[in-house]
PDB file of N, CA and C in Angstrom:
ATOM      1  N   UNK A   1      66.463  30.065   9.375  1.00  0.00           N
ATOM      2  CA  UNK A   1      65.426  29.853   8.391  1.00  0.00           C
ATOM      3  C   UNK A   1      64.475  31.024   8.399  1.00  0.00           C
ATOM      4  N   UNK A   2      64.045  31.211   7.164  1.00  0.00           N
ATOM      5  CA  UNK A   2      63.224  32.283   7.304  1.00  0.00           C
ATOM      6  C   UNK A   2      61.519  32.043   7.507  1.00  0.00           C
ATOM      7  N   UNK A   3      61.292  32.800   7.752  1.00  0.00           N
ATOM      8  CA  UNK A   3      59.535  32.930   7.971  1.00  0.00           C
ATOM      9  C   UNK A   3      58.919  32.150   6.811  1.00  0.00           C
ATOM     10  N   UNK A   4      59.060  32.426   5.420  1.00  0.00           N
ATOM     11  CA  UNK A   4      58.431  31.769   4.340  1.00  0.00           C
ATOM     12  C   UNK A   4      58.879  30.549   3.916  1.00  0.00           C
ATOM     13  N   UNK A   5      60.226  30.139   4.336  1.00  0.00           N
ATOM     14  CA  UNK A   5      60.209  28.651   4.205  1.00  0.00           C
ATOM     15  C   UNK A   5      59.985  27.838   5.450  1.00  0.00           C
ATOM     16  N   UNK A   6      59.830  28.796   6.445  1.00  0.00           N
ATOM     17  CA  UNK A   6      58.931  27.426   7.618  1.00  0.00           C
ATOM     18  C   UNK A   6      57.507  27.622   7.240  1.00  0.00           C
ATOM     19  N   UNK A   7      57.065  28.584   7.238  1.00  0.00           N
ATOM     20  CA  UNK A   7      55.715  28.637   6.478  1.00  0.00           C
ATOM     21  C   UNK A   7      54.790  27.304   5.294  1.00  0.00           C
ATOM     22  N   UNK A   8      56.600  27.691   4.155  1.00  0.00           N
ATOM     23  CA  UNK A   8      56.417  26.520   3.357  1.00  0.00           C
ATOM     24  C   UNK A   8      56.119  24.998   3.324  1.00  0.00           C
ATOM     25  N   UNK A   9      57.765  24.497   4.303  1.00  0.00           N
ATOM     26  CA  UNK A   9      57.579  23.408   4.880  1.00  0.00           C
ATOM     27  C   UNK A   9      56.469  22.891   6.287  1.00  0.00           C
ATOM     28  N   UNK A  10      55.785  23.891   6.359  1.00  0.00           N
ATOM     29  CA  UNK A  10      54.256  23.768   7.217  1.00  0.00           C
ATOM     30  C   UNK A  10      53.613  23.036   6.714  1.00  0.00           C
ATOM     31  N   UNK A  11      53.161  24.052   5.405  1.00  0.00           N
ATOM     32  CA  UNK A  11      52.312  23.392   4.506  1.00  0.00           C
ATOM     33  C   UNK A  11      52.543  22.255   3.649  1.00  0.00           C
ATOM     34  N   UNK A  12      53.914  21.615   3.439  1.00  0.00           N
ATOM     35  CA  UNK A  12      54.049  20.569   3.092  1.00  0.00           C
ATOM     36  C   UNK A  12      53.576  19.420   3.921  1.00  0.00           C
ATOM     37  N   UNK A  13      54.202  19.586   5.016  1.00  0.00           N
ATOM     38  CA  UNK A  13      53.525  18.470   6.045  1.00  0.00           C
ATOM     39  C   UNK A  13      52.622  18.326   6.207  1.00  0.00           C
ATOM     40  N   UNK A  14      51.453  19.363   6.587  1.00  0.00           N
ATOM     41  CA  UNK A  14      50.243  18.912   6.577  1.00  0.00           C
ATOM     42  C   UNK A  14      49.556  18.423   5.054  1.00  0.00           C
ATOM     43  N   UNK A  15      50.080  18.909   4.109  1.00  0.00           N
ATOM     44  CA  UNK A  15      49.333  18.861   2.776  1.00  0.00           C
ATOM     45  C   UNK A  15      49.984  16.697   2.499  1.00  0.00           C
ATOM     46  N   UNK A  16      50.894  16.326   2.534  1.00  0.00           N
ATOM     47  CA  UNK A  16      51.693  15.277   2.854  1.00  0.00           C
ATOM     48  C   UNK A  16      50.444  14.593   3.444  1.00  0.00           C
ATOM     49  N   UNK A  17      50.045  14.848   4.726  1.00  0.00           N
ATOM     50  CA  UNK A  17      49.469  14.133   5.684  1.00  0.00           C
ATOM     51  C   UNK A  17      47.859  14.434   5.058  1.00  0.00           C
ATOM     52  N   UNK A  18      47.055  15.377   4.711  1.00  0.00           N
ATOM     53  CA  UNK A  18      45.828  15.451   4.361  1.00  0.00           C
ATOM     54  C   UNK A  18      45.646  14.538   3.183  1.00  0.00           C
ATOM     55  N   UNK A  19      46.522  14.954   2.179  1.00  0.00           N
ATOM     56  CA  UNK A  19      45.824  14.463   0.775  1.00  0.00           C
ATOM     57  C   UNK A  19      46.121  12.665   0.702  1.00  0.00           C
ATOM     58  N   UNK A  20      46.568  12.146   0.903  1.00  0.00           N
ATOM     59  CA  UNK A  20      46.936  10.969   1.221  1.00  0.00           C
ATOM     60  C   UNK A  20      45.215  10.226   1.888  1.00  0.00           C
ATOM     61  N   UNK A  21      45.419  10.913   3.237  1.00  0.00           N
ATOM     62  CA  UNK A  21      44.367  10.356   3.791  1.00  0.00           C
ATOM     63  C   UNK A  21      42.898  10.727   3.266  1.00  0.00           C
ATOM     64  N   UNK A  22      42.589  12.233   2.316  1.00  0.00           N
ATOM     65  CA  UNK A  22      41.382  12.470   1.681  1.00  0.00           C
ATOM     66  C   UNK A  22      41.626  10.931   0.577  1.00  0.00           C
ATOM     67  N   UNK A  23      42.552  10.986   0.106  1.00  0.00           N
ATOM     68  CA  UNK A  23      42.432  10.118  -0.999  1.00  0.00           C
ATOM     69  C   UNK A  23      41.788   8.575  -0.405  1.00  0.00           C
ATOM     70  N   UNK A  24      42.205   8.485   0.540  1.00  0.00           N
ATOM     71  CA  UNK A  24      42.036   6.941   1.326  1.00  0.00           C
ATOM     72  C   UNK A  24      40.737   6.457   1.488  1.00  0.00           C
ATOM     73  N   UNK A  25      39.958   7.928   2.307  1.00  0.00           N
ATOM     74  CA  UNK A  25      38.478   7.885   2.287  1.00  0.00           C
ATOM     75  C   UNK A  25      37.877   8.107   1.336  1.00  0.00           C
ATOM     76  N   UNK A  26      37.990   9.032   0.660  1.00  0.00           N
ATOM     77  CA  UNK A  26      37.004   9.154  -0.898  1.00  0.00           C
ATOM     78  C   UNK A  26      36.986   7.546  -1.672  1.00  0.00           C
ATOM     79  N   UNK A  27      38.336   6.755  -1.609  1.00  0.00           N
ATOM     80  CA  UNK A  27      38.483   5.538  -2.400  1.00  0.00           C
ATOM     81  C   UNK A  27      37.996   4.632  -2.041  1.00  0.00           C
ATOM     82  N   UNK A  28      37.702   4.698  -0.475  1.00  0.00           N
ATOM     83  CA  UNK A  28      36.464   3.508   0.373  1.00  0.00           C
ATOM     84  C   UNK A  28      35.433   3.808   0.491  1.00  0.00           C
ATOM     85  N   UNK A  29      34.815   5.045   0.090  1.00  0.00           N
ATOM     86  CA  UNK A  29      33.319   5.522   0.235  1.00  0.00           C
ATOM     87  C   UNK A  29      33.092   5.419  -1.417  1.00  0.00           C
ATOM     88  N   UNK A  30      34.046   5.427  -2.001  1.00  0.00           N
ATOM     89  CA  UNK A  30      33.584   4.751  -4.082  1.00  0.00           C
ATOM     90  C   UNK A  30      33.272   3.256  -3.797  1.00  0.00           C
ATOM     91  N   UNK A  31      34.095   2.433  -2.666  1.00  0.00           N
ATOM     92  CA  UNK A  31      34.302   1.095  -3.156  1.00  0.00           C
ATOM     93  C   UNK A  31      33.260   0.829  -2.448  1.00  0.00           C
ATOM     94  N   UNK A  32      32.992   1.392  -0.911  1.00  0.00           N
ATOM     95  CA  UNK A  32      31.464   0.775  -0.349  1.00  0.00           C
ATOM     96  C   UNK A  32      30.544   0.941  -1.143  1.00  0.00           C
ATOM     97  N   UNK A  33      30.320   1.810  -2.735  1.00  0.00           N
ATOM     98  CA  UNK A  33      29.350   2.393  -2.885  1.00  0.00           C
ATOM     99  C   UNK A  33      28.944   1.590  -4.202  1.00  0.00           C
ATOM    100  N   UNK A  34      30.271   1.005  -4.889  1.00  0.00           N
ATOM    101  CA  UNK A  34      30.002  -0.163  -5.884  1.00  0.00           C
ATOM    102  C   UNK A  34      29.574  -1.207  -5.238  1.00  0.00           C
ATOM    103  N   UNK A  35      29.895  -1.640  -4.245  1.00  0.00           N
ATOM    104  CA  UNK A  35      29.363  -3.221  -3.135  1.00  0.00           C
ATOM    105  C   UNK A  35      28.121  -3.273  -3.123  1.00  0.00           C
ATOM    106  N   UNK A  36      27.445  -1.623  -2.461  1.00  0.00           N
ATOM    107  CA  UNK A  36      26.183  -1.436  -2.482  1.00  0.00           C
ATOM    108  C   UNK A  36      25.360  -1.610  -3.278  1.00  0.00           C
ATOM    109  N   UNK A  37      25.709  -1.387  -4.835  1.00  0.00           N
ATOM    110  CA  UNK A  37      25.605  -1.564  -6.365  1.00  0.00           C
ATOM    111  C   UNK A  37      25.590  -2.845  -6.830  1.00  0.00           C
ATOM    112  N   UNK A  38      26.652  -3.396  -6.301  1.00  0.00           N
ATOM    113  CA  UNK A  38      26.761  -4.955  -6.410  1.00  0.00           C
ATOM    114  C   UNK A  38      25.674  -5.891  -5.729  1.00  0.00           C
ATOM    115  N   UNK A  39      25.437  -5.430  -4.703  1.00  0.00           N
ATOM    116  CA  UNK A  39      24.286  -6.493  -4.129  1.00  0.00           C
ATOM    117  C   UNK A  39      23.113  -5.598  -4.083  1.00  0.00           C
ATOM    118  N   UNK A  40      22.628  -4.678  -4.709  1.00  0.00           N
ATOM    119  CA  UNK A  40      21.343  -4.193  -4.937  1.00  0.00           C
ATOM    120  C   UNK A  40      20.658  -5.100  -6.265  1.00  0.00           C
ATOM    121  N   UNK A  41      22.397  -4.977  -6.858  1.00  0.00           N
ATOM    122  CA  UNK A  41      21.982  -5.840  -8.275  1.00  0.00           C
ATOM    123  C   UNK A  41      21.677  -7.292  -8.271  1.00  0.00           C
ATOM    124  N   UNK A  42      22.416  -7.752  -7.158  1.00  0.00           N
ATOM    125  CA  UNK A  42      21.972  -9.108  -7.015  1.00  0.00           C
ATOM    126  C   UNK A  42      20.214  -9.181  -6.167  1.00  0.00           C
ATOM    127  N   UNK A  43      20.330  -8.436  -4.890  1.00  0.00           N
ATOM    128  CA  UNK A  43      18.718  -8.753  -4.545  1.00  0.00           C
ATOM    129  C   UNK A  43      18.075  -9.139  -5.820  1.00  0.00           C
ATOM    130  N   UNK A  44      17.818  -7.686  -6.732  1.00  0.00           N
ATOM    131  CA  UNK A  44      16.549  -7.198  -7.719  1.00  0.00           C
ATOM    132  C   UNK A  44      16.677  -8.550  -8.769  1.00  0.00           C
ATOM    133  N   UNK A  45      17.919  -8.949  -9.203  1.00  0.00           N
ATOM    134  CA  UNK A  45      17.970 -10.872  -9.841  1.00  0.00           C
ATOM    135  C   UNK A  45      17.546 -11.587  -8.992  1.00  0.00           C
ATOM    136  N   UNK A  46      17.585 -12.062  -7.665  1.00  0.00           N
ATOM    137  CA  UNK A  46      16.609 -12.853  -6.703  1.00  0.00           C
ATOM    138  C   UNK A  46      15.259 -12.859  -6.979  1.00  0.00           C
ATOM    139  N   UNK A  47      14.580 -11.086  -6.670  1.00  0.00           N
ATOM    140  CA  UNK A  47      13.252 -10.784  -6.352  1.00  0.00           C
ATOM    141  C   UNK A  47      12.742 -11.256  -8.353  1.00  0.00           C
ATOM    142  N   UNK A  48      13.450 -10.765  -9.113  1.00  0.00           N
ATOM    143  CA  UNK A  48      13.040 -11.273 -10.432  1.00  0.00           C
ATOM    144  C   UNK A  48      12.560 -12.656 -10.860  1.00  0.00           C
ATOM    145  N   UNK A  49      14.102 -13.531 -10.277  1.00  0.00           N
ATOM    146  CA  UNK A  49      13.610 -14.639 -10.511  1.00  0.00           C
ATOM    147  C   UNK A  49      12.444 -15.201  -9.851  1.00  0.00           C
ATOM    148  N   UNK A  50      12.548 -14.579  -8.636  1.00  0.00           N
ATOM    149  CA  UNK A  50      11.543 -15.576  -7.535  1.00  0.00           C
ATOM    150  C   UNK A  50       9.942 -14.797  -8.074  1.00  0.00           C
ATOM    151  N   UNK A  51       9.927 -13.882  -8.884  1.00  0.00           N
ATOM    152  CA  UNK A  51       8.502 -13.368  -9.269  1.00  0.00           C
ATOM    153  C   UNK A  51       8.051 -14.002 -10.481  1.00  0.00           C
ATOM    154  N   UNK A  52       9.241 -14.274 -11.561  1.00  0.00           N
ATOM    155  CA  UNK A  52       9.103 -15.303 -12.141  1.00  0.00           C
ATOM    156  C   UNK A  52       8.851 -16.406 -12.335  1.00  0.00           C
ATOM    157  N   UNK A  53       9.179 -16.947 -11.174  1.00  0.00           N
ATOM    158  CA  UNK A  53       9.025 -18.300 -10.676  1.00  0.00           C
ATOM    159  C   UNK A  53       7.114 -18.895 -10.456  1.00  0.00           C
ATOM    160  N   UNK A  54       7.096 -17.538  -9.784  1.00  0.00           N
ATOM    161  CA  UNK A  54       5.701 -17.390  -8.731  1.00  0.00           C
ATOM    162  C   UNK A  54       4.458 -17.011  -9.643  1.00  0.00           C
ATOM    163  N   UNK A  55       4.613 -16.465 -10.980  1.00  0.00           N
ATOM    164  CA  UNK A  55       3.488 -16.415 -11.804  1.00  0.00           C
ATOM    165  C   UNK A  55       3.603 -16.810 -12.573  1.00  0.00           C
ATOM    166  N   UNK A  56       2.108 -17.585 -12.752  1.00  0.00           N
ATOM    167  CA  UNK A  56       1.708 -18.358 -13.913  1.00  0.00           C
ATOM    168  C   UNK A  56       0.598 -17.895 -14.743  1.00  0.00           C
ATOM    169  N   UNK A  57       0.895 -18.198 -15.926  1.00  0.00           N
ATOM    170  CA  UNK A  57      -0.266 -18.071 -16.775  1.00  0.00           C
ATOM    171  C   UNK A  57      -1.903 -18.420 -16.264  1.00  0.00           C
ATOM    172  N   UNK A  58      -2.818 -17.804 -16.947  1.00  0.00           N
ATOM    173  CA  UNK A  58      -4.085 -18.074 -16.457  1.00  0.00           C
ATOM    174  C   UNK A  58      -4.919 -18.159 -17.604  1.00  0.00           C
ATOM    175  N   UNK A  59      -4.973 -19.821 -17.625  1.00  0.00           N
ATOM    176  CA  UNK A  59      -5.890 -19.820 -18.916  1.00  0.00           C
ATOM    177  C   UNK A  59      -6.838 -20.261 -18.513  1.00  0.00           C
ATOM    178  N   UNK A  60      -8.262 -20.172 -18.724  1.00  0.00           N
ATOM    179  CA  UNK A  60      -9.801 -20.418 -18.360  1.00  0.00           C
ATOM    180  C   UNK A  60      -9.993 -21.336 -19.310  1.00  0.00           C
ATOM    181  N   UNK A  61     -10.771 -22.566 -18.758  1.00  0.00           N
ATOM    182  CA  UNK A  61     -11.230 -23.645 -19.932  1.00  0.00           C
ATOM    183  C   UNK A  61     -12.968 -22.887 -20.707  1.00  0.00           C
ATOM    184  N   UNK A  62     -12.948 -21.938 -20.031  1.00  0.00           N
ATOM    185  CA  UNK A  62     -15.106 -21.528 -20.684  1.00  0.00           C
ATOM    186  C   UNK A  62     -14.629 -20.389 -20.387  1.00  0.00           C
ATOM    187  N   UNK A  63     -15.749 -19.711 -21.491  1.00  0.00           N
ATOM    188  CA  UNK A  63     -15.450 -18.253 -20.877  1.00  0.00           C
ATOM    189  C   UNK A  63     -16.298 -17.901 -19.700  1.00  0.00           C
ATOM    190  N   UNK A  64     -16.086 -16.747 -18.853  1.00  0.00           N
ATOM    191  CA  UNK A  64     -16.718 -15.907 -17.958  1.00  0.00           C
ATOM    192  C   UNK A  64     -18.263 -15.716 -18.400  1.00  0.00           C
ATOM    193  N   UNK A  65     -19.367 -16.270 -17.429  1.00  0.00           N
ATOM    194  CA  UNK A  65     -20.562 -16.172 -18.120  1.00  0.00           C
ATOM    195  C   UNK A  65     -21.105 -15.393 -16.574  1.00  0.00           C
ATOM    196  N   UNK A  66     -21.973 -14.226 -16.398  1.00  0.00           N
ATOM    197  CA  UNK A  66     -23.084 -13.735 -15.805  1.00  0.00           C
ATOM    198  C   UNK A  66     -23.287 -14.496 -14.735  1.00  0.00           C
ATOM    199  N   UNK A  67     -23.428 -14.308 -13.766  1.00  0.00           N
ATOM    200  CA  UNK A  67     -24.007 -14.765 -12.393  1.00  0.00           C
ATOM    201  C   UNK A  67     -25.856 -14.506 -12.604  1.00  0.00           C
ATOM    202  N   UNK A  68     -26.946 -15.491 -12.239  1.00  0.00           N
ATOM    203  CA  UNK A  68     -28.070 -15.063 -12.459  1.00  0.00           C
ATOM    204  C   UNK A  68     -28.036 -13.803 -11.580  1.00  0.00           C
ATOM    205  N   UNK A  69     -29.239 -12.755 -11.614  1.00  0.00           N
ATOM    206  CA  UNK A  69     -29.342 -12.122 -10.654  1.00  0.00           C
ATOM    207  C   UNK A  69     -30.135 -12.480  -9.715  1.00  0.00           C
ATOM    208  N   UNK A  70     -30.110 -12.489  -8.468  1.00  0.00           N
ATOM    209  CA  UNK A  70     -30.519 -12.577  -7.127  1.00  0.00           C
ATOM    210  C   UNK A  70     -31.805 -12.385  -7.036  1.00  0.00           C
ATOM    211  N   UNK A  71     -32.858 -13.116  -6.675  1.00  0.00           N
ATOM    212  CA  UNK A  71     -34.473 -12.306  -6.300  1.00  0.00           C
ATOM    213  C   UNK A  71     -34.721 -11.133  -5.491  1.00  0.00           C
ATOM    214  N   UNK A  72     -35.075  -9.834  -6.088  1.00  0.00           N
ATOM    215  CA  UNK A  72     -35.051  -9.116  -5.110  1.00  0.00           C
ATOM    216  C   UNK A  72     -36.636  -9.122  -4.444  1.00  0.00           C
ATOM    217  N   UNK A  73     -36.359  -8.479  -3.306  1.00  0.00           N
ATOM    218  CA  UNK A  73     -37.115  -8.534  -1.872  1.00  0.00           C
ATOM    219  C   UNK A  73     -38.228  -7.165  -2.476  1.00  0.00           C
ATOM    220  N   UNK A  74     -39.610  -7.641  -2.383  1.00  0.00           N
ATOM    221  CA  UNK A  74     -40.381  -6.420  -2.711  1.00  0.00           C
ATOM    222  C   UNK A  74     -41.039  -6.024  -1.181  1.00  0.00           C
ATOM    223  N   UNK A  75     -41.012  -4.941  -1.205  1.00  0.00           N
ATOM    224  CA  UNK A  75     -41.308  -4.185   0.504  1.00  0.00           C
ATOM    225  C   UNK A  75     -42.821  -3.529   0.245  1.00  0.00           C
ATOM    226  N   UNK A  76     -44.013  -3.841   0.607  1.00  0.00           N
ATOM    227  CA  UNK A  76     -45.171  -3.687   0.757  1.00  0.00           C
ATOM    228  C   UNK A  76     -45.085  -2.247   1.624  1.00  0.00           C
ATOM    229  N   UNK A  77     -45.478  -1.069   0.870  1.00  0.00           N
ATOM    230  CA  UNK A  77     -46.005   0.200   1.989  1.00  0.00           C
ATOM    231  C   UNK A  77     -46.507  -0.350   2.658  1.00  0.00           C
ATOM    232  N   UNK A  78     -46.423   0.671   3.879  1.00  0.00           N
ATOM    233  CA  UNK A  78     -46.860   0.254   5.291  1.00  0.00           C
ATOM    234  C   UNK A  78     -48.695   0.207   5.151  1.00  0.00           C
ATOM    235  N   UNK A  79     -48.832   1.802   4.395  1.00  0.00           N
ATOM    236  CA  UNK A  79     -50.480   1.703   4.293  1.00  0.00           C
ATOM    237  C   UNK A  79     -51.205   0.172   3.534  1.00  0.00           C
ATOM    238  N   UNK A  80     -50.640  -0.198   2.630  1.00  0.00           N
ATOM    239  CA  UNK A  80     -50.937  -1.550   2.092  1.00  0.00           C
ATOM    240  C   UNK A  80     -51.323  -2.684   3.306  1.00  0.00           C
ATOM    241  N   UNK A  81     -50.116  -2.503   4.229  1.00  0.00           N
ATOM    242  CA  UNK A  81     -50.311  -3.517   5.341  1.00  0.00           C
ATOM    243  C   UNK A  81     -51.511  -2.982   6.580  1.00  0.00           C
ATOM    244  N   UNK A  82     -51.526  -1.779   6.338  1.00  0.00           N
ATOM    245  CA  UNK A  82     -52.497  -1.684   7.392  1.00  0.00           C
ATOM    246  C   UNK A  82     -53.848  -1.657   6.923  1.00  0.00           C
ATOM    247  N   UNK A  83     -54.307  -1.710   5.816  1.00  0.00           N
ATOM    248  CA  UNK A  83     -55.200  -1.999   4.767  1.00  0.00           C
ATOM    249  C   UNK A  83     -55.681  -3.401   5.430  1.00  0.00           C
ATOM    250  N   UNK A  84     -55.021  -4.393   4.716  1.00  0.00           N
ATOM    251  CA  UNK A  84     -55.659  -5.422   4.708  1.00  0.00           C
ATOM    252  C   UNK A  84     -55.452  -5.745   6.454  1.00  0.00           C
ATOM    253  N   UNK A  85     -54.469  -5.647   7.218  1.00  0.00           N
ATOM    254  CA  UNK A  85     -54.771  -5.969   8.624  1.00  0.00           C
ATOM    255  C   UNK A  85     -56.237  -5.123   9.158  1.00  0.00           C
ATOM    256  N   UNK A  86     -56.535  -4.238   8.904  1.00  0.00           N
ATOM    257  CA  UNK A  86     -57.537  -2.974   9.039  1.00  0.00           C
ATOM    258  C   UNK A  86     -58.868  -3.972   8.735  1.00  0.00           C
ATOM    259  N   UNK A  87     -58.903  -4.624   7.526  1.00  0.00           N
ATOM    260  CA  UNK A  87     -59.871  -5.728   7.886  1.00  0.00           C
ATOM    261  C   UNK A  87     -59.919  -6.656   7.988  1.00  0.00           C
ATOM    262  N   UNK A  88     -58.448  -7.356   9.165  1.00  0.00           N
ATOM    263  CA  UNK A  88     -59.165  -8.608   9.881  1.00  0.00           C
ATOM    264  C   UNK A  88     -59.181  -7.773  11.586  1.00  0.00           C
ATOM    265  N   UNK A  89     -58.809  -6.601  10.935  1.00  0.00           N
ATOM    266  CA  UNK A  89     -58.602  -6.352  13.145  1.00  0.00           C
ATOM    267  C   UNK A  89     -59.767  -4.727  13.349  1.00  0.00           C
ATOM    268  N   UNK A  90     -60.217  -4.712  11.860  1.00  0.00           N
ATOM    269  CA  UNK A  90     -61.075  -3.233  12.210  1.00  0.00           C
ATOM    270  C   UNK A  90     -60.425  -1.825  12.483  1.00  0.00           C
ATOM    271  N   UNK A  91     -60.469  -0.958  12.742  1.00  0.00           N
ATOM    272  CA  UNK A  91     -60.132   0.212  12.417  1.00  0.00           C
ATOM    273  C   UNK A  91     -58.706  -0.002  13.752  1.00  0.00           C
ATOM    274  N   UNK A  92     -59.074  -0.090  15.014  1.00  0.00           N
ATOM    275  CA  UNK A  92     -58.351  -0.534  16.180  1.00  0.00           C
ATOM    276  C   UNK A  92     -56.774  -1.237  15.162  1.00  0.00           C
ATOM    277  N   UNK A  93     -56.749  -1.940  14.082  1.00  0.00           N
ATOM    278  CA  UNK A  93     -55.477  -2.489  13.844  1.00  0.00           C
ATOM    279  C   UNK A  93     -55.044  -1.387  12.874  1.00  0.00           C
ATOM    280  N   UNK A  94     -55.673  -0.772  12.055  1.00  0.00           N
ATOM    281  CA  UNK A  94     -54.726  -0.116  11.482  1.00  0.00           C
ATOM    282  C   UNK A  94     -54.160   1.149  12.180  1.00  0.00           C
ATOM    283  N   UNK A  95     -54.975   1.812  13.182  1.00  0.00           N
ATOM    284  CA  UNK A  95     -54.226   2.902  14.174  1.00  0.00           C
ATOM    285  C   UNK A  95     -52.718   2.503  14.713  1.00  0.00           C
ATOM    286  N   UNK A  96     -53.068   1.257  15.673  1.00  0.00           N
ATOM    287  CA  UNK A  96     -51.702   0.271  15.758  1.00  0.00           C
ATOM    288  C   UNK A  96     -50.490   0.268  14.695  1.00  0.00           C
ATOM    289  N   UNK A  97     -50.648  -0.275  13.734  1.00  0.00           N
ATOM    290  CA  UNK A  97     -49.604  -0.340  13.134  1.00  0.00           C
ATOM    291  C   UNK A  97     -48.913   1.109  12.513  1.00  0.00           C
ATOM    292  N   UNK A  98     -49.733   1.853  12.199  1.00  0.00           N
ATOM    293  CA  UNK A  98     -49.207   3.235  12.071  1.00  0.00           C
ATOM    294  C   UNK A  98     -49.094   3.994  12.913  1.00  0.00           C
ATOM    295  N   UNK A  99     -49.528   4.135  14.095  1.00  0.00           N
ATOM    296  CA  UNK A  99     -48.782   4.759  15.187  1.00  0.00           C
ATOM    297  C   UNK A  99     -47.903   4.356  16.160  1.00  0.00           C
ATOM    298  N   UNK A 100     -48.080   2.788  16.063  1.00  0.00           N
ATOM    299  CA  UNK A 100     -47.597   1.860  17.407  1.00  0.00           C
ATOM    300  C   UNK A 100     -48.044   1.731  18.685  1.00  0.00           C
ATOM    301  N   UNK A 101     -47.659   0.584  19.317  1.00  0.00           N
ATOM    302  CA  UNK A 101     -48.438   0.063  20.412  1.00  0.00           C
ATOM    303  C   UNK A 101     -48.804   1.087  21.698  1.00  0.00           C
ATOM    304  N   UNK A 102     -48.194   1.807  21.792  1.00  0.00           N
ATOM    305  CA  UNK A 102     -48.132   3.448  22.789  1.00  0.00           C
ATOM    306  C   UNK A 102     -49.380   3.791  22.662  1.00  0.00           C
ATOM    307  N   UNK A 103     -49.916   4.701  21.989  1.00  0.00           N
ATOM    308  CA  UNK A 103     -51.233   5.355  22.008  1.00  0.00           C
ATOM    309  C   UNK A 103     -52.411   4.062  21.368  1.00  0.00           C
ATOM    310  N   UNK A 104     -52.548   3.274  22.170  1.00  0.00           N
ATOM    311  CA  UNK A 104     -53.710   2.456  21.955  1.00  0.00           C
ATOM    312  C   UNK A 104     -54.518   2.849  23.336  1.00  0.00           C
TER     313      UNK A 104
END
C-alpha cells in the first residue's frame, strides 16, 4: 500500500469516528437547550398566572381628602425667656440662663 492511501484510509477512520460523535453532541446540547426553553416557558405561565391571581383592583369608596395639618410648636428666643424670667429672678436670672449654671 502506498503512503497516500494509508494516509487516506487514516483519515477515513478518524473522520468516521469524529463526525458521528460531533453530530451526537451538538444534537443534545440543541435538545437540552429547547427543554431549557420549554420550562423557562412554563415558570414565566406560573409566575403570570400567580401575579394575576395576586392583584386586584383598587377601587376607593371617597376620594383622597388632605390630612389636617399638625400644630406646629412655636420656640420662644432664648432672650424672650430671659426677659420675663429677668423679672421674677432680677438680673442674677437672666445671666443664668444665657450663660448657664457655671459662672454664677
Amino acid at each position: 500500500m502506498s503512503k497516500q492511501l494509508t494516509f487516506t484510509l487514516a483519515c477515513a477512520v478518524v473522520l468516521s469516528a469524529v463526525v458521528p460523535g460531533v453530530a451526537g453532541y451538538l444534537s443534545a446540547r440543541l435538545e437540552a437547550i429547547e427543554t431549557a426553553e420549554r420550562n423557562l416557558r412554563a415558570l414565566e405561565t406560573r409566575l403570570s398566572v400567580r401575579e394575576a391571581r395576586d392583584t386586584r383592583a383598587v377601587s376607593l369608596p371617597a376620594p383622597c381628602t388632605r390630612t389636617p395639618a399638625t400644630p406646629r410648636l412655636y420656640q420662644v428666643p432664648a432672650t424672650a425667656l430671659g426677659d420675663r424670667l429677668g423679672d421674677r429672678l432680677g438680673d442674677h436670672g437672666e445671666r443664668w440662663i444665657l450663660s448657664g449654671p457655671a459662672e454664677q
